[in-house]
PDB file of N, CA and C in Angstrom:
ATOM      1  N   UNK A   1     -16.003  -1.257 -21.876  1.00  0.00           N
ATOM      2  CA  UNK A   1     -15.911  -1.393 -20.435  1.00  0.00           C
ATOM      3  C   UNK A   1     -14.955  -0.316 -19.896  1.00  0.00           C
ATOM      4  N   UNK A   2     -15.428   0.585 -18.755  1.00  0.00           N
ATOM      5  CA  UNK A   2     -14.589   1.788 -18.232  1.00  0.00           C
ATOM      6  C   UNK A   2     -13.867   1.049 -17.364  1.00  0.00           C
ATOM      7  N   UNK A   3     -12.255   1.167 -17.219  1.00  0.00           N
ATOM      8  CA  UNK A   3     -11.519   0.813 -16.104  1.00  0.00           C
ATOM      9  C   UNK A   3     -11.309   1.891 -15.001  1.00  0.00           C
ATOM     10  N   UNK A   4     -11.030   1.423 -13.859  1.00  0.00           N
ATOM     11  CA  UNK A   4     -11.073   2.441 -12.861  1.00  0.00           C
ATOM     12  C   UNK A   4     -10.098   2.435 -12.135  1.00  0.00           C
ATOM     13  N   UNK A   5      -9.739   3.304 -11.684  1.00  0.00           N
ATOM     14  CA  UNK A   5      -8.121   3.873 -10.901  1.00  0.00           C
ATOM     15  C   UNK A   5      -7.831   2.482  -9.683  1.00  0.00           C
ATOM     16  N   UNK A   6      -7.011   2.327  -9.841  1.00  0.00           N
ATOM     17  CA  UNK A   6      -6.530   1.306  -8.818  1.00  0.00           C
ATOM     18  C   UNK A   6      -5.656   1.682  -7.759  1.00  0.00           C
ATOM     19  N   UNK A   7      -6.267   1.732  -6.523  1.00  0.00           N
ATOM     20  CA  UNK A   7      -5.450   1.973  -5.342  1.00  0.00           C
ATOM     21  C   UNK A   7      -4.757   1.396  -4.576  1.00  0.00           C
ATOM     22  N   UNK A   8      -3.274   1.529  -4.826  1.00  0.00           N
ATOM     23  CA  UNK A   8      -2.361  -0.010  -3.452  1.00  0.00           C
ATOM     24  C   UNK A   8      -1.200   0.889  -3.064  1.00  0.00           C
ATOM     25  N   UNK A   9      -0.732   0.076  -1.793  1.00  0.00           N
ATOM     26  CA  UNK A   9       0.233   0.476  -1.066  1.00  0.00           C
ATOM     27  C   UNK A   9       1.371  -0.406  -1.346  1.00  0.00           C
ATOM     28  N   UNK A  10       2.827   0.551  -1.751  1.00  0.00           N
ATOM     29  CA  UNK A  10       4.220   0.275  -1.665  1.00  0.00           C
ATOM     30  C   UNK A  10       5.073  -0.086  -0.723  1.00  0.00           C
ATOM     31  N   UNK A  11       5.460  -0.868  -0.259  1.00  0.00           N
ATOM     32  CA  UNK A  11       6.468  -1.075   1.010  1.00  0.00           C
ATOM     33  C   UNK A  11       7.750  -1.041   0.194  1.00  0.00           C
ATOM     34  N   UNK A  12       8.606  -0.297   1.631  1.00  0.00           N
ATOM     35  CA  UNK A  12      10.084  -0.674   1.399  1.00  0.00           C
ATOM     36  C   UNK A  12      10.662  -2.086   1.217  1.00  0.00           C
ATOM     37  N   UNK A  13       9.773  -2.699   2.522  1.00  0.00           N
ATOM     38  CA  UNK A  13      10.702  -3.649   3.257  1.00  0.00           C
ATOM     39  C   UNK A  13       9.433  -4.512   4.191  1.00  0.00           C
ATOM     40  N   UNK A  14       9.306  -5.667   4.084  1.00  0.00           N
ATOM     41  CA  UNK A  14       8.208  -6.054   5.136  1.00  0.00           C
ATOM     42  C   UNK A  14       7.801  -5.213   6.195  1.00  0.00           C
ATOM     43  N   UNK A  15       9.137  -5.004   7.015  1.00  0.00           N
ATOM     44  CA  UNK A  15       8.193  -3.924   8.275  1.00  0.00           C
ATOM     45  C   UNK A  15       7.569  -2.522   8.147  1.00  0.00           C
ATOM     46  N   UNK A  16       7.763  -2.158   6.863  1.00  0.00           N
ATOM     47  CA  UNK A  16       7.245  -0.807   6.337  1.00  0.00           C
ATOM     48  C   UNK A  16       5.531  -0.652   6.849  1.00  0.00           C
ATOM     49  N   UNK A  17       5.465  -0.476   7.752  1.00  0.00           N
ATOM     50  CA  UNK A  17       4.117  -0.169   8.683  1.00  0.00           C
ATOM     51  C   UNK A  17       2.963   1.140   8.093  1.00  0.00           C
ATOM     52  N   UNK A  18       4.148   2.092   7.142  1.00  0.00           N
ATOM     53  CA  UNK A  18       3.294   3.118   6.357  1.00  0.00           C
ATOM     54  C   UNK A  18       4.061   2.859   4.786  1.00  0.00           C
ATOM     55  N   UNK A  19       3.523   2.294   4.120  1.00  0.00           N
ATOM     56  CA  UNK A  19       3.961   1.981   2.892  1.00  0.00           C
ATOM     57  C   UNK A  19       3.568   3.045   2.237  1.00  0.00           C
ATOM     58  N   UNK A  20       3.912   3.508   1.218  1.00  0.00           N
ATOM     59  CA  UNK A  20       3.938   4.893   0.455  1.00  0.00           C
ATOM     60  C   UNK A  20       2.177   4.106  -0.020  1.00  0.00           C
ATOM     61  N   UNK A  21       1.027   5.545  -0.473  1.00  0.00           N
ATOM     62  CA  UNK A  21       0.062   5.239  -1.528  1.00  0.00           C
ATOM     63  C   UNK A  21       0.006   5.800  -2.401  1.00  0.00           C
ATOM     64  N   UNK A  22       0.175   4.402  -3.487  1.00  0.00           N
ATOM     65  CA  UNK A  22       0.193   4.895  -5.175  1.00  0.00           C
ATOM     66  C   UNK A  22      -1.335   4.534  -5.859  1.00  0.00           C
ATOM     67  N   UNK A  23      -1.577   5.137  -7.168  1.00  0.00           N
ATOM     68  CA  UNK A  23      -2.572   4.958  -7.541  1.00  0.00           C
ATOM     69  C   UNK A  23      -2.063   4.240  -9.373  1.00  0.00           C
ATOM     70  N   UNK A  24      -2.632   3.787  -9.745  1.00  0.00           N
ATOM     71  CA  UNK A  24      -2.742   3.396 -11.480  1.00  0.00           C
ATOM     72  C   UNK A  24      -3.748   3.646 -12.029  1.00  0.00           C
ATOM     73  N   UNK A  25      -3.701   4.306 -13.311  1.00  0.00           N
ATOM     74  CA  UNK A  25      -5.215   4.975 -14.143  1.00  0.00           C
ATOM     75  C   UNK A  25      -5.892   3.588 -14.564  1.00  0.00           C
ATOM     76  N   UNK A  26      -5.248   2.209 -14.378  1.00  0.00           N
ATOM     77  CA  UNK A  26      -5.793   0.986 -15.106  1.00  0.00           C
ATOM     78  C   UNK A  26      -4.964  -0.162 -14.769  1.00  0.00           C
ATOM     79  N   UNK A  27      -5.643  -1.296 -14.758  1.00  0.00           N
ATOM     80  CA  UNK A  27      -4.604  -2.595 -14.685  1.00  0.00           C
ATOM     81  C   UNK A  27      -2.936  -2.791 -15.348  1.00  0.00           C
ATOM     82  N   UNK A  28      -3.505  -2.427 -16.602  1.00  0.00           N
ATOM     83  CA  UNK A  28      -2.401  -2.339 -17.393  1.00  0.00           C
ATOM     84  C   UNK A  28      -1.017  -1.177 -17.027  1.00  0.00           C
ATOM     85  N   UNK A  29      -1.770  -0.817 -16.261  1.00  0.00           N
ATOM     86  CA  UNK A  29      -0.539   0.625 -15.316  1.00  0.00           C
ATOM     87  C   UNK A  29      -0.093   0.050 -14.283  1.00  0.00           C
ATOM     88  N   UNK A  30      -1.388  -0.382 -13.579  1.00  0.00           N
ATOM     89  CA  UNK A  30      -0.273  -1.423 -12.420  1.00  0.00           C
ATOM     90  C   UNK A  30       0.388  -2.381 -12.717  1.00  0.00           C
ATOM     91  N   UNK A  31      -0.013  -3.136 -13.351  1.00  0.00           N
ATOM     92  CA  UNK A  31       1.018  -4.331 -13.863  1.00  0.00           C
ATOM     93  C   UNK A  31       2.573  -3.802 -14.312  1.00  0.00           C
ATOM     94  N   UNK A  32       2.318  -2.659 -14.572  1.00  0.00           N
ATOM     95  CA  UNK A  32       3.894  -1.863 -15.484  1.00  0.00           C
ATOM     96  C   UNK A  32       4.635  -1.697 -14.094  1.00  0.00           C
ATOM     97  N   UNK A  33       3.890  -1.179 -13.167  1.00  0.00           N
ATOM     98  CA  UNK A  33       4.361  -0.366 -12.080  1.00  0.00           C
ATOM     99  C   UNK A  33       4.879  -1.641 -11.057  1.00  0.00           C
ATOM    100  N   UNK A  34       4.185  -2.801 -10.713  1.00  0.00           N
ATOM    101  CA  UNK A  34       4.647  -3.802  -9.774  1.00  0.00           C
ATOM    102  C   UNK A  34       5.558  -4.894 -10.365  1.00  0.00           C
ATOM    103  N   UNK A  35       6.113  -4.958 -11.723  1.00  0.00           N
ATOM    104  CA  UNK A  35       6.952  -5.573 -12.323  1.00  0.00           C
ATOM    105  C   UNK A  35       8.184  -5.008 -12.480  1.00  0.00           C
ATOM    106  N   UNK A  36       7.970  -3.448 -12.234  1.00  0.00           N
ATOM    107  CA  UNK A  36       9.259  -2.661 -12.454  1.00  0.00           C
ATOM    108  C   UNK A  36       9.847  -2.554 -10.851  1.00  0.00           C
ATOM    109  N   UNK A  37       9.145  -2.835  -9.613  1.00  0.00           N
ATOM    110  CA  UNK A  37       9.533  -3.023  -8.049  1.00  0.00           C
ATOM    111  C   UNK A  37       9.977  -3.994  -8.071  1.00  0.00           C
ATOM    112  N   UNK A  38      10.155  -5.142  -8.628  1.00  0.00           N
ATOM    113  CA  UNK A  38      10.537  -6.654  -8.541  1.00  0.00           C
ATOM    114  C   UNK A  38      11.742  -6.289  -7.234  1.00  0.00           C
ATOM    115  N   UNK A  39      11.976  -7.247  -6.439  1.00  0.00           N
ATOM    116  CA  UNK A  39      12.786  -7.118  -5.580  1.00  0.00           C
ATOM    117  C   UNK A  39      14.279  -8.324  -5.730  1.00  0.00           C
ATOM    118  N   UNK A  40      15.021  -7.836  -5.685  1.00  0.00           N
ATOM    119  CA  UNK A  40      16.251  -8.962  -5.388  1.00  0.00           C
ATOM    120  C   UNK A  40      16.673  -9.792  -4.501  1.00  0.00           C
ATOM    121  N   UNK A  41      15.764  -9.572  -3.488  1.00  0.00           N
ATOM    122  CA  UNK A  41      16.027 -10.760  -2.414  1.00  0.00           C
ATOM    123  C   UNK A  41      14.682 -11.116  -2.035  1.00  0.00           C
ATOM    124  N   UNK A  42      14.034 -11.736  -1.276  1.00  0.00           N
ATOM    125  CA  UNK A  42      12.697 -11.475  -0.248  1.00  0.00           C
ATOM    126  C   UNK A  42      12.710 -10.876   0.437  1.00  0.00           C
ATOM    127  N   UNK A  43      11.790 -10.307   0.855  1.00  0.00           N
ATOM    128  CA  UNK A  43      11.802  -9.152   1.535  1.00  0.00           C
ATOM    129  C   UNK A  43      11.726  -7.871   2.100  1.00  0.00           C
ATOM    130  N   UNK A  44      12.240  -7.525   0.105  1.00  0.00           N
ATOM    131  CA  UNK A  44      12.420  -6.332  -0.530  1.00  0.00           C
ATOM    132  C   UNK A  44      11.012  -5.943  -1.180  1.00  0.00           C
ATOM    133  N   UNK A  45      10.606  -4.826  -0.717  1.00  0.00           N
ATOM    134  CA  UNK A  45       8.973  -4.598  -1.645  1.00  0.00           C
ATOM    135  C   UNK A  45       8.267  -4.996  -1.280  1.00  0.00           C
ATOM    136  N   UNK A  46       6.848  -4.452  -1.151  1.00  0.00           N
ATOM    137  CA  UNK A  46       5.768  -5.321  -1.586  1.00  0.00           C
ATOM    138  C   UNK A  46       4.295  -4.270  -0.988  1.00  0.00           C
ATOM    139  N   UNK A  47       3.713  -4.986  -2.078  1.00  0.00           N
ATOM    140  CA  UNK A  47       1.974  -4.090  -2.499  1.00  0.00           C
ATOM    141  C   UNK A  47       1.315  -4.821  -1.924  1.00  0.00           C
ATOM    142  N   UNK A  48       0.335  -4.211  -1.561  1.00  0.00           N
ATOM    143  CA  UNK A  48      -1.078  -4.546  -0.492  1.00  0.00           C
ATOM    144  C   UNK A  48      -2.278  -3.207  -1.279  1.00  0.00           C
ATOM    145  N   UNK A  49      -3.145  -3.798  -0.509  1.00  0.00           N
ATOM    146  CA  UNK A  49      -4.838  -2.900  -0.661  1.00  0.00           C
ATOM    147  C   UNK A  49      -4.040  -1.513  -0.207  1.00  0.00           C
ATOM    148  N   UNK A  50      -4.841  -0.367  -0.921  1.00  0.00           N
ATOM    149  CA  UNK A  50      -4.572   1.035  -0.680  1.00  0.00           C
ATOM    150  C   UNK A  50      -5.336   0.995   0.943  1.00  0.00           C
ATOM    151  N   UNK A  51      -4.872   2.292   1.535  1.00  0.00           N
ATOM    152  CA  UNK A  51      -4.779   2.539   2.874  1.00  0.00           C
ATOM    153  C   UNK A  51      -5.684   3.511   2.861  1.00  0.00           C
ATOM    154  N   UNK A  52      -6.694   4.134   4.363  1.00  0.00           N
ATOM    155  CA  UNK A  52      -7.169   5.492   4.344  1.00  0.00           C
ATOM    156  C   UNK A  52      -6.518   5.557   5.648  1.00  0.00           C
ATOM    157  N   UNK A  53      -6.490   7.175   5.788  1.00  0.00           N
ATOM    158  CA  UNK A  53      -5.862   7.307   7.249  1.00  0.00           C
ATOM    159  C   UNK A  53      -6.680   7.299   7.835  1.00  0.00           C
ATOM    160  N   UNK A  54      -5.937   7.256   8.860  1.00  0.00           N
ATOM    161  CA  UNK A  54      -6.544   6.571  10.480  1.00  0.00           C
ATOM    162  C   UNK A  54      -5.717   6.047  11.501  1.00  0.00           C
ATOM    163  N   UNK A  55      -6.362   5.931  12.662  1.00  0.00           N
ATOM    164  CA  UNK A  55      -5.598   5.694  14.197  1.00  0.00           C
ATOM    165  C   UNK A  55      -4.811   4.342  13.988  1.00  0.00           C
ATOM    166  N   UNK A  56      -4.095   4.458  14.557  1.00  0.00           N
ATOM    167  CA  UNK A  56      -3.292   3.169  14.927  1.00  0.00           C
ATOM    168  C   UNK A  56      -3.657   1.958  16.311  1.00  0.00           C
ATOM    169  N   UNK A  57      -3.722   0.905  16.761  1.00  0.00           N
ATOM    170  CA  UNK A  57      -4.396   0.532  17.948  1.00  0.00           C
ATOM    171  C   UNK A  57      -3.361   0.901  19.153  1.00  0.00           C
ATOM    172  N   UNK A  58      -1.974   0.760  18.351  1.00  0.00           N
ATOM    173  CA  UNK A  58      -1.290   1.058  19.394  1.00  0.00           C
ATOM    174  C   UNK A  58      -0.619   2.470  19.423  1.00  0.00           C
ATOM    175  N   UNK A  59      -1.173   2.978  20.495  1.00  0.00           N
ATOM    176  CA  UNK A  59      -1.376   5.001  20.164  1.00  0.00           C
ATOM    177  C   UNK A  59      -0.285   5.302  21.099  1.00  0.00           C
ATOM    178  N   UNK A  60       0.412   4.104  22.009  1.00  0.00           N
ATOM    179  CA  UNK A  60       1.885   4.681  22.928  1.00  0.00           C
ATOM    180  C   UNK A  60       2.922   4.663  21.655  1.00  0.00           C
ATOM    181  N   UNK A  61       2.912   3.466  20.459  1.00  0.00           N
ATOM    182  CA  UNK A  61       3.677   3.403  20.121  1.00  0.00           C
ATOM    183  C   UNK A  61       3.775   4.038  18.516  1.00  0.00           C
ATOM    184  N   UNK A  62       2.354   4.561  17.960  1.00  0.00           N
ATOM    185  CA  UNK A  62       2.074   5.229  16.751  1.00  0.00           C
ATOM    186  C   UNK A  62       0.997   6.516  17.447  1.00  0.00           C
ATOM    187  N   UNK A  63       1.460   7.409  17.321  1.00  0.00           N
ATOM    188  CA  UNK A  63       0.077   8.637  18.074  1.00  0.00           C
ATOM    189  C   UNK A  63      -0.272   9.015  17.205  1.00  0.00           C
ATOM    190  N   UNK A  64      -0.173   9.682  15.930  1.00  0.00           N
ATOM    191  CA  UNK A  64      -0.443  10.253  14.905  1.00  0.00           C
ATOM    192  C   UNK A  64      -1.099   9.424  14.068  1.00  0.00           C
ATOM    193  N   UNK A  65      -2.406  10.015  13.557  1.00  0.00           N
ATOM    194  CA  UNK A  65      -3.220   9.215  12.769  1.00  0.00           C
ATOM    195  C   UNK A  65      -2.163   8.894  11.209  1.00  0.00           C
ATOM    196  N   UNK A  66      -2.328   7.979  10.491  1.00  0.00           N
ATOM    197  CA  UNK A  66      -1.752   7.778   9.015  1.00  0.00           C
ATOM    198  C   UNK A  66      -1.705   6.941   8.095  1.00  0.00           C
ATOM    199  N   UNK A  67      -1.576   5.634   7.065  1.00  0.00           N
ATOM    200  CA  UNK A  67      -2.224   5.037   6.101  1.00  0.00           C
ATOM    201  C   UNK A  67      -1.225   3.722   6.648  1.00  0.00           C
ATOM    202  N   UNK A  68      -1.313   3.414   7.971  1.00  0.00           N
ATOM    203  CA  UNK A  68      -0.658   2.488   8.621  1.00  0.00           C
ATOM    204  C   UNK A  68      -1.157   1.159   8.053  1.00  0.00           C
ATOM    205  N   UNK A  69      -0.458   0.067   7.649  1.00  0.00           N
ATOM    206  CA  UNK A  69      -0.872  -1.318   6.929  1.00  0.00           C
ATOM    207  C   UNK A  69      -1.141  -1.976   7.836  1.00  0.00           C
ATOM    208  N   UNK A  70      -3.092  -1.594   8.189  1.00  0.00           N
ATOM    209  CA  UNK A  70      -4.047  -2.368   9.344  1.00  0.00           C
ATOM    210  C   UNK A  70      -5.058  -2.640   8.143  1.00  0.00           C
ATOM    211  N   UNK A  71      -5.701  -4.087   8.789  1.00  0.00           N
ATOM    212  CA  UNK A  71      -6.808  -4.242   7.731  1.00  0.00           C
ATOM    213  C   UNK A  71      -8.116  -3.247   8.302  1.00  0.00           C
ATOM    214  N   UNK A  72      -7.993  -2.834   9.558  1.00  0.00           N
ATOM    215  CA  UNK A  72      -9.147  -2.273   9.586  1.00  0.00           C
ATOM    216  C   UNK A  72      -8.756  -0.776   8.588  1.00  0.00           C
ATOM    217  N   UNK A  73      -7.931  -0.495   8.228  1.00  0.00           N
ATOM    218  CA  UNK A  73      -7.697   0.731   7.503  1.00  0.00           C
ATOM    219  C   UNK A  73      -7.727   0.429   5.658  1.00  0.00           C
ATOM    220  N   UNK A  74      -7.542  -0.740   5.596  1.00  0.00           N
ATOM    221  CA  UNK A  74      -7.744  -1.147   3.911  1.00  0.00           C
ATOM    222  C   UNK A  74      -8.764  -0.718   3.545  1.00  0.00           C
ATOM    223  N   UNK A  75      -8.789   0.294   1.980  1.00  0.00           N
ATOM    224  CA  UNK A  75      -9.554   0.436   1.145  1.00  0.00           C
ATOM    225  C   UNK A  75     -10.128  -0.715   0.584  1.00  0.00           C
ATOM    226  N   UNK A  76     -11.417  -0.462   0.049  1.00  0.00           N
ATOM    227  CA  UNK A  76     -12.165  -1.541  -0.801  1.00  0.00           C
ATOM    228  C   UNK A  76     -11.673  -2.246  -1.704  1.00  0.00           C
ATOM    229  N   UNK A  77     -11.330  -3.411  -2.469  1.00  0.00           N
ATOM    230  CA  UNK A  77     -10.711  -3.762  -3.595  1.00  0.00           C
ATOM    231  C   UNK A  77     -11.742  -3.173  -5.001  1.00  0.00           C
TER     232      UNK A  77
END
């Protein structure tokens, strides 16, 4: 069975609105990678569906298109 690259987004911090996008060559890579973010309080961290860029709805307060954590912008699982 071929495994396939896994795409998710990093947050700092809950309000992290553009969470960094990381990729893993395999499960077994992400699992390494989201156990080693563990956070010390709540709050701290956290992974979601990879992002594509794109508009924001609110364009007074984001103008620049970018991998903003909207579901209409979530990649496929």
């Amino acid at each position: 069975m071929t495994q396939e690259a896994i795409f998710y987004s990093l947050g700092k911090n809950t309000h992290d609105n553009i969470p960094e996008q990381r990729s893993a060559e395999n499960f077994d890579a992400f699992e390494a990678h989201i156990r080693s973010t563990l956070s010390m309080k709540k709050g701290e961290f956290y992974f979601c569906a990879g992002m594509n860029t794109g508009e924001h709805h609110d364009k007074a307060r984001y103008p620049l298109p970018n991998t903003y954590r909207l579901a209409a912008l979530a990649k496929p699982k």
